[in-house]
PDB file of N, CA and C in Angstrom:
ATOM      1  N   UNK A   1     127.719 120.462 213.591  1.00  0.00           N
ATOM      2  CA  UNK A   1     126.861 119.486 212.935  1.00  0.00           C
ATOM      3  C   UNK A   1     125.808 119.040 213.945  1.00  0.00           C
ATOM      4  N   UNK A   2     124.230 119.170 213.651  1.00  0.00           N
ATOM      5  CA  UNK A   2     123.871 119.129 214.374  1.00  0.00           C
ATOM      6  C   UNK A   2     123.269 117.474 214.626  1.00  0.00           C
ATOM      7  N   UNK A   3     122.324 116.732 215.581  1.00  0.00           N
ATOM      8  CA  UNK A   3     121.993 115.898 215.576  1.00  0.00           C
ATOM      9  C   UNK A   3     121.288 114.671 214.506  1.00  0.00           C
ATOM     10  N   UNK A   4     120.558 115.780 213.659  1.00  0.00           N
ATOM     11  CA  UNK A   4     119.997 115.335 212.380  1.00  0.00           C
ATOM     12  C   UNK A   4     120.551 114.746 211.399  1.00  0.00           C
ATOM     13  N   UNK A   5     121.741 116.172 211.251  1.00  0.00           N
ATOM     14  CA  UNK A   5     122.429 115.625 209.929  1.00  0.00           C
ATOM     15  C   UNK A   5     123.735 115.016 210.071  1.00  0.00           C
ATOM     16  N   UNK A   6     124.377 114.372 211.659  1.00  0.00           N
ATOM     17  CA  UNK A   6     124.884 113.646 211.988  1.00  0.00           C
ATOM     18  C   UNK A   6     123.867 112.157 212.034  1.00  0.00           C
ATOM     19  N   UNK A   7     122.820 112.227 212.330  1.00  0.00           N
ATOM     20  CA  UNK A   7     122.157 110.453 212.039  1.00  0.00           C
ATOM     21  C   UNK A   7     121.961 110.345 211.066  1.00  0.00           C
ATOM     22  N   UNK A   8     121.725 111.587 210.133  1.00  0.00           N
ATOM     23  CA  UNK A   8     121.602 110.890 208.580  1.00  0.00           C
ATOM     24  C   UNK A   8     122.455 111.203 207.803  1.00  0.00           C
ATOM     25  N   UNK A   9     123.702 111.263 207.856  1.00  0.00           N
ATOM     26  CA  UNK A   9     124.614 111.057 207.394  1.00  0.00           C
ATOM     27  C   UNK A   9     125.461 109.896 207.712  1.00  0.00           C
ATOM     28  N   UNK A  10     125.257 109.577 209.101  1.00  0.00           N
ATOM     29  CA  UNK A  10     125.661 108.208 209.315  1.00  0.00           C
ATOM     30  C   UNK A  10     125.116 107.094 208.952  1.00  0.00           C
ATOM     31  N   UNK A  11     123.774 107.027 208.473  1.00  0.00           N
ATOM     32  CA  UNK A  11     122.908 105.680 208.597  1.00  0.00           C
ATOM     33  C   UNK A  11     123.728 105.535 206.746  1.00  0.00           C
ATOM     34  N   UNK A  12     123.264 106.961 206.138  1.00  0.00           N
ATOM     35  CA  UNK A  12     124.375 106.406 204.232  1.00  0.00           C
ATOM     36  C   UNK A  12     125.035 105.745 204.855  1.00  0.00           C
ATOM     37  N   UNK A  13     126.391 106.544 205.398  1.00  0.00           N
ATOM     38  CA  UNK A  13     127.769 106.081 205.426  1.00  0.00           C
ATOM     39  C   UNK A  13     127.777 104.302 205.906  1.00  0.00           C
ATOM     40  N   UNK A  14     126.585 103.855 207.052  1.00  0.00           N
ATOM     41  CA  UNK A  14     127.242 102.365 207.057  1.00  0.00           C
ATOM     42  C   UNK A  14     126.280 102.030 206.291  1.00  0.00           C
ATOM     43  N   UNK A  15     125.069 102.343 205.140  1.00  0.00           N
ATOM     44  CA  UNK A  15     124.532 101.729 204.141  1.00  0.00           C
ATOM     45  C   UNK A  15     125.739 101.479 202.932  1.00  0.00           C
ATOM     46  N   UNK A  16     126.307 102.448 203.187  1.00  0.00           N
ATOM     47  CA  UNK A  16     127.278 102.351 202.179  1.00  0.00           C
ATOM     48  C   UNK A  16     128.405 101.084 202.198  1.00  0.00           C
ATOM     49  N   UNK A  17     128.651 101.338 203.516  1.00  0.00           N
ATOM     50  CA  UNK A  17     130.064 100.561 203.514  1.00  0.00           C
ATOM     51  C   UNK A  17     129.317  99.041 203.830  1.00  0.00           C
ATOM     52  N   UNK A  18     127.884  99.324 204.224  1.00  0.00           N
ATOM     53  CA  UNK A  18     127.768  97.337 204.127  1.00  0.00           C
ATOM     54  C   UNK A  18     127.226  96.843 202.794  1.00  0.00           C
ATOM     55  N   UNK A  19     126.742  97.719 201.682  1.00  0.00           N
ATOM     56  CA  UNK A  19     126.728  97.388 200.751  1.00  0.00           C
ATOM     57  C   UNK A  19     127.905  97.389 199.695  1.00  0.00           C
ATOM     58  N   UNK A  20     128.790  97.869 199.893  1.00  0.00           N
ATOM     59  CA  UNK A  20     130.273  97.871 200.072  1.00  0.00           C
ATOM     60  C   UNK A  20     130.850  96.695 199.919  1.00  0.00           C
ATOM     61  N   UNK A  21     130.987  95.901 201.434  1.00  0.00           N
ATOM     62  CA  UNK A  21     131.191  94.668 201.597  1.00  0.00           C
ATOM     63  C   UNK A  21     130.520  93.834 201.075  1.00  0.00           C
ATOM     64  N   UNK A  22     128.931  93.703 201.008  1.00  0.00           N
ATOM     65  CA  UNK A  22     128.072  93.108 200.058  1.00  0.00           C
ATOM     66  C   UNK A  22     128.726  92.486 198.803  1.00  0.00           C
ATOM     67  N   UNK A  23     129.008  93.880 197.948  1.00  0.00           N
ATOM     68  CA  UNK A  23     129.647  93.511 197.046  1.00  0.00           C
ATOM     69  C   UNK A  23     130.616  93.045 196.591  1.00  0.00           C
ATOM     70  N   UNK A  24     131.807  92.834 197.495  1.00  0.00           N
ATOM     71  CA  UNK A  24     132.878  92.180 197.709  1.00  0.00           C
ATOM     72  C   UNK A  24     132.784  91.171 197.344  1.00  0.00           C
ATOM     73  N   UNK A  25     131.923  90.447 198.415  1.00  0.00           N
ATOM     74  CA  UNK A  25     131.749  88.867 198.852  1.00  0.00           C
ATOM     75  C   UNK A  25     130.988  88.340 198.317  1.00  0.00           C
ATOM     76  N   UNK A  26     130.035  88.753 197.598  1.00  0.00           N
ATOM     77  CA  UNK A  26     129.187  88.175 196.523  1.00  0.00           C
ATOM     78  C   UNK A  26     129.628  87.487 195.348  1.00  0.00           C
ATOM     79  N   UNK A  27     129.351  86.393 195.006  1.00  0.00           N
ATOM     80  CA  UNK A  27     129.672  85.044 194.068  1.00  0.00           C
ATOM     81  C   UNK A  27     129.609  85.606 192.654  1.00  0.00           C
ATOM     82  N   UNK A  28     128.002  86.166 192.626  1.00  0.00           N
ATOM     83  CA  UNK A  28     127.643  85.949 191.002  1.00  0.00           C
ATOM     84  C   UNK A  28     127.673  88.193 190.883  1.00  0.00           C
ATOM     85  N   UNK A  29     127.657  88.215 189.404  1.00  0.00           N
ATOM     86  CA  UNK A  29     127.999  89.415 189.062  1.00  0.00           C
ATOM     87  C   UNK A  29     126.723  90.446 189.429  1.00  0.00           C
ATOM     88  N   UNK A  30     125.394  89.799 188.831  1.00  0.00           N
ATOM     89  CA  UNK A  30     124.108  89.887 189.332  1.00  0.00           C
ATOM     90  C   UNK A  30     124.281  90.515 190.929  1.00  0.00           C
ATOM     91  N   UNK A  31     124.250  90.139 191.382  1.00  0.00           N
ATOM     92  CA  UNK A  31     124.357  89.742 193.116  1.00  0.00           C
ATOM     93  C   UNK A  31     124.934  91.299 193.217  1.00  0.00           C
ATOM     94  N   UNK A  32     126.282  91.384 192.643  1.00  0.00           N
ATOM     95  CA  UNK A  32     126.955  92.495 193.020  1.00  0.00           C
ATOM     96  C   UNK A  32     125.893  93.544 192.730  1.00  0.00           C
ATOM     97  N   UNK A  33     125.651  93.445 191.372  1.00  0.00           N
ATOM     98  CA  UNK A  33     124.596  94.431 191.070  1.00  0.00           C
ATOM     99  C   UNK A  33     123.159  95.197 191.972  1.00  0.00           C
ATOM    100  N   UNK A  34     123.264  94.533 192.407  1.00  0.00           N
ATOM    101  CA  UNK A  34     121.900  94.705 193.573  1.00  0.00           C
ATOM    102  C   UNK A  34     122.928  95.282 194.567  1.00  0.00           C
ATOM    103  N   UNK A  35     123.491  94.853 194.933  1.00  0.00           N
ATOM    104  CA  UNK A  35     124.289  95.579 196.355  1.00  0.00           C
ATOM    105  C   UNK A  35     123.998  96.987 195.936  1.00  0.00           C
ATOM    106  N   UNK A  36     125.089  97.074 194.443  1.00  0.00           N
ATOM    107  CA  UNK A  36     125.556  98.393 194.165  1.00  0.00           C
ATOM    108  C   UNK A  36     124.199  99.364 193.948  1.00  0.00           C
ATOM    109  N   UNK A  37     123.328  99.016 193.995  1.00  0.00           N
ATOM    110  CA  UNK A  37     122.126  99.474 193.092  1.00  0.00           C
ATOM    111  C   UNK A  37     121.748  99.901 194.309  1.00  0.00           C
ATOM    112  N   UNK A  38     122.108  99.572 196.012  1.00  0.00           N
ATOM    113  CA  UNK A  38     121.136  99.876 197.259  1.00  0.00           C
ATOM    114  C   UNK A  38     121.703 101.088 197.393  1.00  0.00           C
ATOM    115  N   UNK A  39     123.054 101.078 196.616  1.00  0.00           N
ATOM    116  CA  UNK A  39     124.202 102.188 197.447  1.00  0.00           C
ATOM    117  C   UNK A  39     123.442 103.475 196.936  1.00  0.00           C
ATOM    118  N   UNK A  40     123.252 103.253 195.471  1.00  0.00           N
ATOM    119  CA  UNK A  40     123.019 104.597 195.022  1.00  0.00           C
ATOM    120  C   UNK A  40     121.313 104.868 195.216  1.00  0.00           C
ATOM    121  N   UNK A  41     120.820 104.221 195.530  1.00  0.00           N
ATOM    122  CA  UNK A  41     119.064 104.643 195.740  1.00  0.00           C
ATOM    123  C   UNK A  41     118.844 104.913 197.135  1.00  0.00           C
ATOM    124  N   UNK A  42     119.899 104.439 198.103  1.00  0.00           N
ATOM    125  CA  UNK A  42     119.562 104.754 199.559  1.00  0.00           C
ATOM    126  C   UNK A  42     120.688 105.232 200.226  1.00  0.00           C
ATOM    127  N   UNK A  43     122.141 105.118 200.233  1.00  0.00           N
ATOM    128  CA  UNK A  43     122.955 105.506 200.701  1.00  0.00           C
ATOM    129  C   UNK A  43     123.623 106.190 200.330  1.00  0.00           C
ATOM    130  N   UNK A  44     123.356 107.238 199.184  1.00  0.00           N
ATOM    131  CA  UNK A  44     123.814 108.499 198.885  1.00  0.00           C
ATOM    132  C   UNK A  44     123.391 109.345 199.023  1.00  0.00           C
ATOM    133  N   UNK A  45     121.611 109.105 198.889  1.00  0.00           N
ATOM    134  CA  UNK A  45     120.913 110.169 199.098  1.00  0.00           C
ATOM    135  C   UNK A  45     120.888 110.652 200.391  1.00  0.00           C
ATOM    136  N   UNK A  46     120.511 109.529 201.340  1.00  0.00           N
ATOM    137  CA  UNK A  46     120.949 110.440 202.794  1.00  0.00           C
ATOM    138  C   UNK A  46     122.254 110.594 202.773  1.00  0.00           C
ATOM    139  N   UNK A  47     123.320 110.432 202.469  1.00  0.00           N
ATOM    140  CA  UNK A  47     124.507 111.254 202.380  1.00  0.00           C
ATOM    141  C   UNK A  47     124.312 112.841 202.277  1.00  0.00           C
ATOM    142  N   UNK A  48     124.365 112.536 200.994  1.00  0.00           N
ATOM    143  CA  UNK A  48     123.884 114.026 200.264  1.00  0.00           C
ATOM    144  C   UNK A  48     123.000 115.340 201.101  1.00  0.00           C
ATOM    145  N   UNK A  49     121.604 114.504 201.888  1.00  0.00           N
ATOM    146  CA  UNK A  49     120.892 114.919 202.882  1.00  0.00           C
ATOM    147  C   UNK A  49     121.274 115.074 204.180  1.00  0.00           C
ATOM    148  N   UNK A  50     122.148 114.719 204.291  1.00  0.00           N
ATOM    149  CA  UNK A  50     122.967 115.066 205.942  1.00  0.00           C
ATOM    150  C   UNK A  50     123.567 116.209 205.632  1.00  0.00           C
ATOM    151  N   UNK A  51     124.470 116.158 204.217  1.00  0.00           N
ATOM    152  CA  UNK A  51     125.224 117.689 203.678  1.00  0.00           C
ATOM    153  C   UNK A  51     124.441 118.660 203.536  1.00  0.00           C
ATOM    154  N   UNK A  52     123.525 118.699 203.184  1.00  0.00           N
ATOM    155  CA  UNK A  52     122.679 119.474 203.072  1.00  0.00           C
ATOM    156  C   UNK A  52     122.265 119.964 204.095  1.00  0.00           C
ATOM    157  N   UNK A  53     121.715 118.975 205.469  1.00  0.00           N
ATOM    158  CA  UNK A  53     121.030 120.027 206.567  1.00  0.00           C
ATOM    159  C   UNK A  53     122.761 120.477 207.597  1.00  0.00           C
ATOM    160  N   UNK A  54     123.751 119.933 207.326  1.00  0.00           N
ATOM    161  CA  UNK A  54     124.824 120.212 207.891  1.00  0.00           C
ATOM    162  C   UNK A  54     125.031 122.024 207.002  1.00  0.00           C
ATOM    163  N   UNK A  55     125.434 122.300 205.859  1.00  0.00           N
ATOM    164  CA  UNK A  55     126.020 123.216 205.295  1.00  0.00           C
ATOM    165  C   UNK A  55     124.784 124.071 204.985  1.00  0.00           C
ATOM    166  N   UNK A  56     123.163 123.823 205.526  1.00  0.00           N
ATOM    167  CA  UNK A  56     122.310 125.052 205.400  1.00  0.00           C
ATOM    168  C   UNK A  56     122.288 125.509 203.732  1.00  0.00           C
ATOM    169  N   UNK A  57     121.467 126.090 203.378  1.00  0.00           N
ATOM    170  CA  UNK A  57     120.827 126.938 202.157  1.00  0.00           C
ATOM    171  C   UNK A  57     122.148 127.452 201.694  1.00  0.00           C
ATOM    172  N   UNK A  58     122.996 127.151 200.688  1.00  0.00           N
ATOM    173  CA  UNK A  58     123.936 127.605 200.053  1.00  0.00           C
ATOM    174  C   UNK A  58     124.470 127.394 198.768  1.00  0.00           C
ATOM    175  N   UNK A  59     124.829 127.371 197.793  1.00  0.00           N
ATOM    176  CA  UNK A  59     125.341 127.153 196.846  1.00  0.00           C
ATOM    177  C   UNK A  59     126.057 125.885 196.974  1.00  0.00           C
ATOM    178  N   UNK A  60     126.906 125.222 197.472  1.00  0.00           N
ATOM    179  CA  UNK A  60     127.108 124.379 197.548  1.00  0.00           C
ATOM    180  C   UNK A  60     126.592 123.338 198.211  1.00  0.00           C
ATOM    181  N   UNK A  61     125.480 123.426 198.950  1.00  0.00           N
ATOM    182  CA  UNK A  61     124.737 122.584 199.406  1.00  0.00           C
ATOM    183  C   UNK A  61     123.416 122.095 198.187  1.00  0.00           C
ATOM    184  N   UNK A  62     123.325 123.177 197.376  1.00  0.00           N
ATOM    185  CA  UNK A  62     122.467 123.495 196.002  1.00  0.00           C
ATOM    186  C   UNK A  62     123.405 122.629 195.192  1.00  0.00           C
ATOM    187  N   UNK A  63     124.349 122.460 194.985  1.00  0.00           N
ATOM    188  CA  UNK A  63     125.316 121.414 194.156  1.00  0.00           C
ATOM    189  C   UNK A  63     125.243 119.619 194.186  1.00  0.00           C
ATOM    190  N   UNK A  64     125.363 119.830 195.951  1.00  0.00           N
ATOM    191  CA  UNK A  64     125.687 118.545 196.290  1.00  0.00           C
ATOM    192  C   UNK A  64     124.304 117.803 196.136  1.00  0.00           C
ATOM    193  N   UNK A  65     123.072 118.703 196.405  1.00  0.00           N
ATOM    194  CA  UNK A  65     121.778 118.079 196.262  1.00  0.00           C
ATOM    195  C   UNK A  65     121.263 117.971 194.590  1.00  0.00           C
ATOM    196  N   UNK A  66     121.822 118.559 193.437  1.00  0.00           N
ATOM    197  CA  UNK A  66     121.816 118.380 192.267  1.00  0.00           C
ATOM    198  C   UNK A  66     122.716 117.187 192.136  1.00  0.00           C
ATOM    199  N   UNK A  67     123.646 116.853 192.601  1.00  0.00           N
ATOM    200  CA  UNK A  67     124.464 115.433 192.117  1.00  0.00           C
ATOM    201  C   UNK A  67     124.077 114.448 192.639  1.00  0.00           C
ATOM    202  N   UNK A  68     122.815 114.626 194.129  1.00  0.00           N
ATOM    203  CA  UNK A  68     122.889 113.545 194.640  1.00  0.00           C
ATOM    204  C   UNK A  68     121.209 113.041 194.070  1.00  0.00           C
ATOM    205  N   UNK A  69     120.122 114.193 193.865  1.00  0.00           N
ATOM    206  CA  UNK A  69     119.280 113.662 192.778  1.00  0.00           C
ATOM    207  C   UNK A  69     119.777 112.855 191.583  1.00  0.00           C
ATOM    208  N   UNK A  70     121.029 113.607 190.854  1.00  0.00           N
ATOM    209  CA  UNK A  70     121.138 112.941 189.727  1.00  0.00           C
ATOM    210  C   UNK A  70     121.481 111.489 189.404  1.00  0.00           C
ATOM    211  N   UNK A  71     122.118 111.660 190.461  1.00  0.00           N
ATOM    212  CA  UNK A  71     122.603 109.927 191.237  1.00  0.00           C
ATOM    213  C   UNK A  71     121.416 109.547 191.194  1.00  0.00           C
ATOM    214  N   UNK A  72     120.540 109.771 192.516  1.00  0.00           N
ATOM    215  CA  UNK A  72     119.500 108.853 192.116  1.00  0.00           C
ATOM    216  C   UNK A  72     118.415 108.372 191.287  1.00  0.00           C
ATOM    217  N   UNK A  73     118.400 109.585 190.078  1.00  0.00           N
ATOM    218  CA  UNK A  73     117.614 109.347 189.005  1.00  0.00           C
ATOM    219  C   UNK A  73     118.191 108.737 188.021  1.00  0.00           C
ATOM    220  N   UNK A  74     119.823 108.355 187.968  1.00  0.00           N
ATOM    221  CA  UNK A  74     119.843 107.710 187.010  1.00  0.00           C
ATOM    222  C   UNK A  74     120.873 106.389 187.160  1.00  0.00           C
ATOM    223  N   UNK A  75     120.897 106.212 188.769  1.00  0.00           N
ATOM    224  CA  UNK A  75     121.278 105.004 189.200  1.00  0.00           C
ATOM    225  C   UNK A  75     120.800 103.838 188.703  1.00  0.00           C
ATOM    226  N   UNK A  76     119.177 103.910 189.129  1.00  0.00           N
ATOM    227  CA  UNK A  76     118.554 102.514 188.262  1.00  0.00           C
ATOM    228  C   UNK A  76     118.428 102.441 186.716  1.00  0.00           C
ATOM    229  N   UNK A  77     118.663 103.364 186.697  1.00  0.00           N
ATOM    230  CA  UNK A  77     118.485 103.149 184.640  1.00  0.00           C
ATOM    231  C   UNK A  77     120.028 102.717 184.384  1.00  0.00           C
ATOM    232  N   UNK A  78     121.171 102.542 184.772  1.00  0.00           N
ATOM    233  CA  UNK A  78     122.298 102.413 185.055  1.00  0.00           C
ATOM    234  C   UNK A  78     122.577 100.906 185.370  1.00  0.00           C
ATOM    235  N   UNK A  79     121.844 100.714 186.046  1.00  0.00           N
ATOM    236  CA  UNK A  79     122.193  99.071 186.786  1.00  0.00           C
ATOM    237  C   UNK A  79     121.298  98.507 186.270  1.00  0.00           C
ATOM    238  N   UNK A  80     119.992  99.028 185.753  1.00  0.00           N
ATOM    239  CA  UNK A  80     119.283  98.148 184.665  1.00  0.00           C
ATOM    240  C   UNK A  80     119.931  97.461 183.841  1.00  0.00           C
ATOM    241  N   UNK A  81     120.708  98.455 182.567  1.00  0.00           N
ATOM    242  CA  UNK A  81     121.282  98.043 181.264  1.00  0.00           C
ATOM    243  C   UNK A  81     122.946  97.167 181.818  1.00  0.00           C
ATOM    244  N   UNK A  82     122.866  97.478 182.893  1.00  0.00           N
ATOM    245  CA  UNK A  82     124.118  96.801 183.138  1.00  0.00           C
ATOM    246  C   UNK A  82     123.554  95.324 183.153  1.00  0.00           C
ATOM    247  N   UNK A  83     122.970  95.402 184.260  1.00  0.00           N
ATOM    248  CA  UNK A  83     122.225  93.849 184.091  1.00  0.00           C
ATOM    249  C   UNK A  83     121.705  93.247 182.958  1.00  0.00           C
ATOM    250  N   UNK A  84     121.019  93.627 182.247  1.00  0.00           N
ATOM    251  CA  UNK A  84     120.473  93.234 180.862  1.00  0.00           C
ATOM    252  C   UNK A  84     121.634  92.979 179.859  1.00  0.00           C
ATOM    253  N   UNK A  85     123.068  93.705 180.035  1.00  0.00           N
ATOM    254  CA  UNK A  85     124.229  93.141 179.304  1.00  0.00           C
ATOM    255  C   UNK A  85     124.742  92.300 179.941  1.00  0.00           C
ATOM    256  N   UNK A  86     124.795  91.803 181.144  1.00  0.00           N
ATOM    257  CA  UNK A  86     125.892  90.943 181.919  1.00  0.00           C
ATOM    258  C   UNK A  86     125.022  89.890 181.637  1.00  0.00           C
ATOM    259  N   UNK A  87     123.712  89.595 181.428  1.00  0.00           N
ATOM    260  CA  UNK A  87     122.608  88.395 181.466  1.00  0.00           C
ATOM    261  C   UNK A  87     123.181  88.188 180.101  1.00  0.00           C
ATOM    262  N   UNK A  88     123.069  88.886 179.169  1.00  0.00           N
ATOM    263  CA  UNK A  88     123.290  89.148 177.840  1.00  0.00           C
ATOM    264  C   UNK A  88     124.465  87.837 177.717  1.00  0.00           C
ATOM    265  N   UNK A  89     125.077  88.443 178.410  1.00  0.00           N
ATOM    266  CA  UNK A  89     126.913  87.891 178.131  1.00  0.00           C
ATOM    267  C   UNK A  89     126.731  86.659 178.775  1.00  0.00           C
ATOM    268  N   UNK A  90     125.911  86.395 180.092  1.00  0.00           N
ATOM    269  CA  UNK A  90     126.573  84.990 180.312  1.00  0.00           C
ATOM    270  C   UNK A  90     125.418  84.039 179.877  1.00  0.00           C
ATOM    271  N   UNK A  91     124.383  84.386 178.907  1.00  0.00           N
ATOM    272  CA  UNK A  91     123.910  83.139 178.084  1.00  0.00           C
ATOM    273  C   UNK A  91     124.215  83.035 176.848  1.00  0.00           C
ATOM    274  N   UNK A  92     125.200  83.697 176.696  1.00  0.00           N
ATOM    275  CA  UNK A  92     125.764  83.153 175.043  1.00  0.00           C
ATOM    276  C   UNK A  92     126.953  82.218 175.715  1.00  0.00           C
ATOM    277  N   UNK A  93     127.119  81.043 174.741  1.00  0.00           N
ATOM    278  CA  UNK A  93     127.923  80.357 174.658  1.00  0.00           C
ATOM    279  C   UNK A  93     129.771  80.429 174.694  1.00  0.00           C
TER     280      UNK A  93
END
């Protein structure tokens, strides 16, 4: 593994795990939502991108970069409607 895709695979991994904790410790449901929403727009994709320059031009590196676009194209449309139902829910009576 070379230098590259050891720093960017590490910078996901603690985006991950401090948005992670983020979400833990966060009060309101909202709140969580945003954490979770950093994970998948920034700390998967360099995940995904560390696998990628780690495992070189391959079929399975062709996989992991199809799941980790898909992640991020449909992360925010995801945590949108989530939000728009949880708002939903806590102004009704």
């Amino acid at each position: 593994m070379n230098v590259l895709a050891q720093s960017v695979t590490g910078a996901g991994v603690v985006l991950v795990v401090a948005g992670t904790l983020g979400a833990v410790f966060a009060a309101a449901n909202l709140v969580r939502l945003h954490y979770l929403s950093a994970i998948t727009l920034i700390g998967c994709p360099l995940i995904g991108a560390g696998l990628v320059v780690t495992d070189g031009f391959s079929l399975t590196s062709a996989m992991v970069a199809l799941t980790t676009v898909t992640l991020a194209l449909t992360g925010p449309v995801l945590s949108t409607s989530t939000g728009r139902f949880l708002a939903r829910i806590e102004d009704e009576p």
